[in-house]
C-alpha atoms as a PDB file:
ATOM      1  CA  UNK A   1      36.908  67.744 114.761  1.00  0.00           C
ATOM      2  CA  UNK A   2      37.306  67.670 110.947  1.00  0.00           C
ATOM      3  CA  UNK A   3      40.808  66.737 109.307  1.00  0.00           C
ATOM      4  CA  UNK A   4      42.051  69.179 107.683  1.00  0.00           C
ATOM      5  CA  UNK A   5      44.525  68.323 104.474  1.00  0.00           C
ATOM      6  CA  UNK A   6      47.701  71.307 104.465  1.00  0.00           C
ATOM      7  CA  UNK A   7      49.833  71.847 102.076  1.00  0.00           C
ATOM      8  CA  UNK A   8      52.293  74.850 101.253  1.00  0.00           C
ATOM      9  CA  UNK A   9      51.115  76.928  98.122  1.00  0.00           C
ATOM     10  CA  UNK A  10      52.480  76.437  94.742  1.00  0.00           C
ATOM     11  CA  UNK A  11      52.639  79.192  92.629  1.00  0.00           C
ATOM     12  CA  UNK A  12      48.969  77.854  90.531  1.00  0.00           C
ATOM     13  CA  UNK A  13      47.417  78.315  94.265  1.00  0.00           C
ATOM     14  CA  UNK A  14      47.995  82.394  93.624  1.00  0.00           C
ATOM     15  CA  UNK A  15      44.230  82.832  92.706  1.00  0.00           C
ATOM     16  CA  UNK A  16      43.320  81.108  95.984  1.00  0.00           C
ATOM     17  CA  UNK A  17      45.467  82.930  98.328  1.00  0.00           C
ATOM     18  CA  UNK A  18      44.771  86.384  96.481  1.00  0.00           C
ATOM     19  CA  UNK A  19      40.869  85.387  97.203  1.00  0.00           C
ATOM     20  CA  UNK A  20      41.607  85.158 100.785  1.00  0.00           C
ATOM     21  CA  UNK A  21      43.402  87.803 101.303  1.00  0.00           C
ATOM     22  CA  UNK A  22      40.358  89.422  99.908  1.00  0.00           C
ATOM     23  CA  UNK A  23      37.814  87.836 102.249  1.00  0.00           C
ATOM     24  CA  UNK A  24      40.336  88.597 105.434  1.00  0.00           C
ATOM     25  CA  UNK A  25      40.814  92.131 104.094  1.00  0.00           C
ATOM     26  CA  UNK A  26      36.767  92.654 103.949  1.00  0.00           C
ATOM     27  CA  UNK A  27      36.391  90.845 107.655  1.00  0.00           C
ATOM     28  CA  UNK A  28      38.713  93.029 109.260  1.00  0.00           C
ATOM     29  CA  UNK A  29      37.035  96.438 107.270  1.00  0.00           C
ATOM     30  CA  UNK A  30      40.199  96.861 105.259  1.00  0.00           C
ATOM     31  CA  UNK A  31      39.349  96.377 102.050  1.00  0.00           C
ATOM     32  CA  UNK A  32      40.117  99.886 100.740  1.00  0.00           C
ATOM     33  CA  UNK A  33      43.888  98.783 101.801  1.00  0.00           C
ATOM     34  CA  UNK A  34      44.278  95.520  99.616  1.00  0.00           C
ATOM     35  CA  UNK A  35      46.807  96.450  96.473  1.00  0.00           C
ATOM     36  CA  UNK A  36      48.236  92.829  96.160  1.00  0.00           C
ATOM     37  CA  UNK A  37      47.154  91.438  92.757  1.00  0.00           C
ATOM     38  CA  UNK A  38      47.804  87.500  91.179  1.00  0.00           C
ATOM     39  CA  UNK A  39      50.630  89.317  89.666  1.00  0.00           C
ATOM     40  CA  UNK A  40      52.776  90.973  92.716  1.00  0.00           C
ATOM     41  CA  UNK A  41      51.920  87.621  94.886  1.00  0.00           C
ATOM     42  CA  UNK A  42      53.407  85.410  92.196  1.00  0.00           C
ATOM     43  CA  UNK A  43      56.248  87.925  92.416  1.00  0.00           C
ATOM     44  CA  UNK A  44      56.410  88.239  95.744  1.00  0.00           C
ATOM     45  CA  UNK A  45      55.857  85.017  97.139  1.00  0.00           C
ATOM     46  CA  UNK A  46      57.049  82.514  94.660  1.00  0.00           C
ATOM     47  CA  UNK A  47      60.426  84.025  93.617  1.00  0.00           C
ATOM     48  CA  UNK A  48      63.829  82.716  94.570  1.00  0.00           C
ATOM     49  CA  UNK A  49      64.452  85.377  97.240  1.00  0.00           C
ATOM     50  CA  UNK A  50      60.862  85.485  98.581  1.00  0.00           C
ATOM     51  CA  UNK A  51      60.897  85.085 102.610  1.00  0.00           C
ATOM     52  CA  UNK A  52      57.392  84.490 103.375  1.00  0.00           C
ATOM     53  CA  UNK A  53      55.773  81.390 103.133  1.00  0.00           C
ATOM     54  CA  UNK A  54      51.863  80.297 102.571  1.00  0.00           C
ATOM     55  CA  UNK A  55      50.408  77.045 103.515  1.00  0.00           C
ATOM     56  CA  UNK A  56      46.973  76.278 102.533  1.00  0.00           C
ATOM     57  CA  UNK A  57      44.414  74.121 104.346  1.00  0.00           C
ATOM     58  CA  UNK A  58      41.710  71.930 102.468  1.00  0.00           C
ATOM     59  CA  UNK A  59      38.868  69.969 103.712  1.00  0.00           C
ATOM     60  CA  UNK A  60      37.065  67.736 101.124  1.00  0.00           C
ATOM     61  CA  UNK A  61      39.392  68.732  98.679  1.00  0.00           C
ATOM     62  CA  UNK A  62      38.544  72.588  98.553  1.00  0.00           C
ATOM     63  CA  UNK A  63      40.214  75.472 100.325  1.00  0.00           C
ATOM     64  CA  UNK A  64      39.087  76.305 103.431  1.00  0.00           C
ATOM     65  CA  UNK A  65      41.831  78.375 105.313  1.00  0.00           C
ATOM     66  CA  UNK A  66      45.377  79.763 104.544  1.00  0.00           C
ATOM     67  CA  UNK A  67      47.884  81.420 106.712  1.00  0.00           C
ATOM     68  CA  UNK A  68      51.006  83.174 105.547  1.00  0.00           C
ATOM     69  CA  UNK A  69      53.738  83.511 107.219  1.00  0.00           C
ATOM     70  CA  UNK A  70      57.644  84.483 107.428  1.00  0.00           C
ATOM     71  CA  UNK A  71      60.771  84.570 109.488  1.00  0.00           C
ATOM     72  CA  UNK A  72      61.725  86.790 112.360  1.00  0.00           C
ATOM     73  CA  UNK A  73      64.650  87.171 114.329  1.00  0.00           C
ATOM     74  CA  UNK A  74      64.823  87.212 118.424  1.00  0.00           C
ATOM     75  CA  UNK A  75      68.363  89.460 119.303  1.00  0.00           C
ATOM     76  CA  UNK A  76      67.377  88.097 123.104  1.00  0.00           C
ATOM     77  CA  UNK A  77      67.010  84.676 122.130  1.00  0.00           C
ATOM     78  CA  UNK A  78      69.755  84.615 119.069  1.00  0.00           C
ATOM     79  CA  UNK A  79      67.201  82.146 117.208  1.00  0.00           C
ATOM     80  CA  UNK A  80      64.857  82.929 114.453  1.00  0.00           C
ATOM     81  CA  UNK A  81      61.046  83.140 114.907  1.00  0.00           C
ATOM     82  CA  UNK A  82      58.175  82.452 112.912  1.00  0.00           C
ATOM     83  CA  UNK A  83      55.469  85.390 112.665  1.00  0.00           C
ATOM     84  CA  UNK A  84      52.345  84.568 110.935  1.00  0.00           C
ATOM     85  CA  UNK A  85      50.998  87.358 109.636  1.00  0.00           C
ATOM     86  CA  UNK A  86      47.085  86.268 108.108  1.00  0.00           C
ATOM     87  CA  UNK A  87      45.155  83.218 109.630  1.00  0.00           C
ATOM     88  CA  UNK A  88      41.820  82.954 107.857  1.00  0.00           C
ATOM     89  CA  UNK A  89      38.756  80.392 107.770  1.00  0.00           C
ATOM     90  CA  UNK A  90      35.896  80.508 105.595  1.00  0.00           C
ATOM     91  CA  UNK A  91      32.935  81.817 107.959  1.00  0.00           C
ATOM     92  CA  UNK A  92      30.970  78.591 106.990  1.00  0.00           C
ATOM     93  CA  UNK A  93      34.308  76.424 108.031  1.00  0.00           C
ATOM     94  CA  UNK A  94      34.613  77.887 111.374  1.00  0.00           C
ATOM     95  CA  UNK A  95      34.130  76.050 114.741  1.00  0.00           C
ATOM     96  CA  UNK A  96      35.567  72.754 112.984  1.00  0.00           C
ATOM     97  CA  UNK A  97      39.024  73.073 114.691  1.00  0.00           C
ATOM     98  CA  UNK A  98      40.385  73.983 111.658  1.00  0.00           C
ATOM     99  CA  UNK A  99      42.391  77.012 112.204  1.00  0.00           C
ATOM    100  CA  UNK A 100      43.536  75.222 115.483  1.00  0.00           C
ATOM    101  CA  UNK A 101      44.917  72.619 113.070  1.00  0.00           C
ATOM    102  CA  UNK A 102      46.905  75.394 111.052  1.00  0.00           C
ATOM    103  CA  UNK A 103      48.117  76.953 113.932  1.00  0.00           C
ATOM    104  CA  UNK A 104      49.760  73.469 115.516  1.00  0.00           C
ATOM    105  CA  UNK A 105      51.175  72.387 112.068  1.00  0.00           C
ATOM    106  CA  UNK A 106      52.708  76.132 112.125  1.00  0.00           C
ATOM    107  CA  UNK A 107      53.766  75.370 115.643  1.00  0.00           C
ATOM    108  CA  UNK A 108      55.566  72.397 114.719  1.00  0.00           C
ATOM    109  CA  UNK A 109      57.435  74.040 111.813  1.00  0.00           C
ATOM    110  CA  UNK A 110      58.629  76.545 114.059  1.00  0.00           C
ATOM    111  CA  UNK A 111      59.802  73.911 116.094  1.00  0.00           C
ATOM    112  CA  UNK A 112      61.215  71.865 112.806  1.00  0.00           C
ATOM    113  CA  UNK A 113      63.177  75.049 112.092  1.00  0.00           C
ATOM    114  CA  UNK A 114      64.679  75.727 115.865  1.00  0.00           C
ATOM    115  CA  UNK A 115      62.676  78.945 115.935  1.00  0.00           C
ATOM    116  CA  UNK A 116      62.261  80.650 119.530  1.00  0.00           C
ATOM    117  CA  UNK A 117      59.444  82.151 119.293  1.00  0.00           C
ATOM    118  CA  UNK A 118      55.803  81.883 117.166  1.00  0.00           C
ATOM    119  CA  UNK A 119      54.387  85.102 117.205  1.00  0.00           C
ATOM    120  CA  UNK A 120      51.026  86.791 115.612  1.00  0.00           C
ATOM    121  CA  UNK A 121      48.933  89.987 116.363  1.00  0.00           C
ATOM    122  CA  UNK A 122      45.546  90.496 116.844  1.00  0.00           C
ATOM    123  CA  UNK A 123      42.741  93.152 116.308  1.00  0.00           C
ATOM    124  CA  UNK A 124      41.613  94.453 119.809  1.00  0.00           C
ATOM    125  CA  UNK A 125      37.992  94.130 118.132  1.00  0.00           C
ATOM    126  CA  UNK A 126      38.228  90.544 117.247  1.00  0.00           C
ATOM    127  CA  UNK A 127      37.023  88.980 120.869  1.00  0.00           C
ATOM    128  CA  UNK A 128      36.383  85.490 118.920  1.00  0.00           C
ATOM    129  CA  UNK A 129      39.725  85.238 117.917  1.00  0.00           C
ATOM    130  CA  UNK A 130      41.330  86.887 121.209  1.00  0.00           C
ATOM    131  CA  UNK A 131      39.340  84.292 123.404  1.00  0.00           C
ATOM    132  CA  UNK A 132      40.598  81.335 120.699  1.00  0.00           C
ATOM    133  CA  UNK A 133      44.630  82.486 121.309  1.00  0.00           C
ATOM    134  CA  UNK A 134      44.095  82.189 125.094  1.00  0.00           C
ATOM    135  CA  UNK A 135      41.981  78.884 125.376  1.00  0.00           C
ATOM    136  CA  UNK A 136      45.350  77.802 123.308  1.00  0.00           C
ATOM    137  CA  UNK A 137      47.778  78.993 125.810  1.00  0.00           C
ATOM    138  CA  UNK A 138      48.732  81.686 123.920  1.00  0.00           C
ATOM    139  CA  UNK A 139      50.038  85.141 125.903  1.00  0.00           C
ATOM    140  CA  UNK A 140      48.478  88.757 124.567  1.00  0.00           C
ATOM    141  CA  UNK A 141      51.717  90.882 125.232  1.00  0.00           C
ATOM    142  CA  UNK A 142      49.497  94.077 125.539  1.00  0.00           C
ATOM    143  CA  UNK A 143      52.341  96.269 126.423  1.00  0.00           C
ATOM    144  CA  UNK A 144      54.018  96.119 123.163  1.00  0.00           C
ATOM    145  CA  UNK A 145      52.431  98.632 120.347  1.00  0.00           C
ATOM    146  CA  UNK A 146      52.314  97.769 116.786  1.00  0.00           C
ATOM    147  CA  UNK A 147      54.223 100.764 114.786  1.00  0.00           C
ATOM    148  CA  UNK A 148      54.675 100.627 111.555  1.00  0.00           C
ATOM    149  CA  UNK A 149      55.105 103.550 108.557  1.00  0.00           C
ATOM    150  CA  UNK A 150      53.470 102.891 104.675  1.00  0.00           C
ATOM    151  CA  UNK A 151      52.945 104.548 102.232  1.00  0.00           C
ATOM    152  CA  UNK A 152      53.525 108.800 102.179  1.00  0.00           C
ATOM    153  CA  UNK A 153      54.347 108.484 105.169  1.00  0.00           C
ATOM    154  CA  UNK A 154      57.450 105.952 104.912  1.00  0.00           C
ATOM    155  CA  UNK A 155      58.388 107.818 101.868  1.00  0.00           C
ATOM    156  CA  UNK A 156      58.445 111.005 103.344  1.00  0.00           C
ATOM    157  CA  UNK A 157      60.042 109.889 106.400  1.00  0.00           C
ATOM    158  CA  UNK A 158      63.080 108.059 104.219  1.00  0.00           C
ATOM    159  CA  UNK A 159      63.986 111.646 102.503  1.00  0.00           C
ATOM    160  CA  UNK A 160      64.039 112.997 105.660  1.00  0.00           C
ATOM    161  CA  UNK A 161      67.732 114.574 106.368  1.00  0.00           C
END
């Protein structure tokens, strides 16, 4: 297994995580839905009240994977959680144990933090990834739906009497 080098993004990696976002975007066939620009991630992620968090993985100096993630809160467990919300890998980088690397070092900031719970989601589609999370030890809580409002509809819905 390759090592991989992480490091949390500084605000000159923008360009970098903007690119993968890209390349995750066109992998899962959502392209058409990526609005983020250098601009609103420097915004976003680097400003005083941001609460998401990107670390960046290199190997031979050059970016190979990213994840982002942020906090979450367990009412059940009264502890915070860490939800990552975008793992990606260069294509050409897979099958080097890297993204097994990013999710540990994730694992163990969870743990750093006294967070109950690490949580992600998955496309049902993405069998490669879904067969990855279980030879892990991860749990696919398949009776749980993903809901979630953006958009006209959110808008509509919040002038709603």
């Amino acid at each position: 297994m390759s090592k991989l080098e992480i490091k949390f993004a500084k605000v000159e990696d923008t360009p970098t995580i903007l690119s993968f976002i890209k390349k995750l975007a066109d992998y899962e066939k959502l392209s058409h839905e990526v609005i983020a620009t250098e601009e609103s991630l420097r915004k976003t992620l680097f400003s005083s009240n941001s609460n998401a968090e990107v670390i960046i993985g290199y190997f031979e100096e050059k970016p190979v994977t990213f994840a982002l993630f942020f906090h979450n809160y367990s009412t059940f467990l009264a502890k915070k959680g860490l939800y990552l919300e975008d793992l990606f890998v260069l294509p050409e980088h897979r099958r080097n144990g890297f993204g097994k690397q990013m999710l540990k070092y994730l694992a163990n900031i969870a743990l750093e933090r006294d967070c109950g719970r690490f949580e992600w989601s998955v496309l049902d589609w993405n069998a490669p990834a879904i067969e990855f999370y279980k030879s892990i030890g991860a749990e696919l809580k398949t009776e749980w739906i993903l809901t979630r409002m953006t958009g006209k509809s959110l808008i509509e819905f919040s002038k709603q009497n």
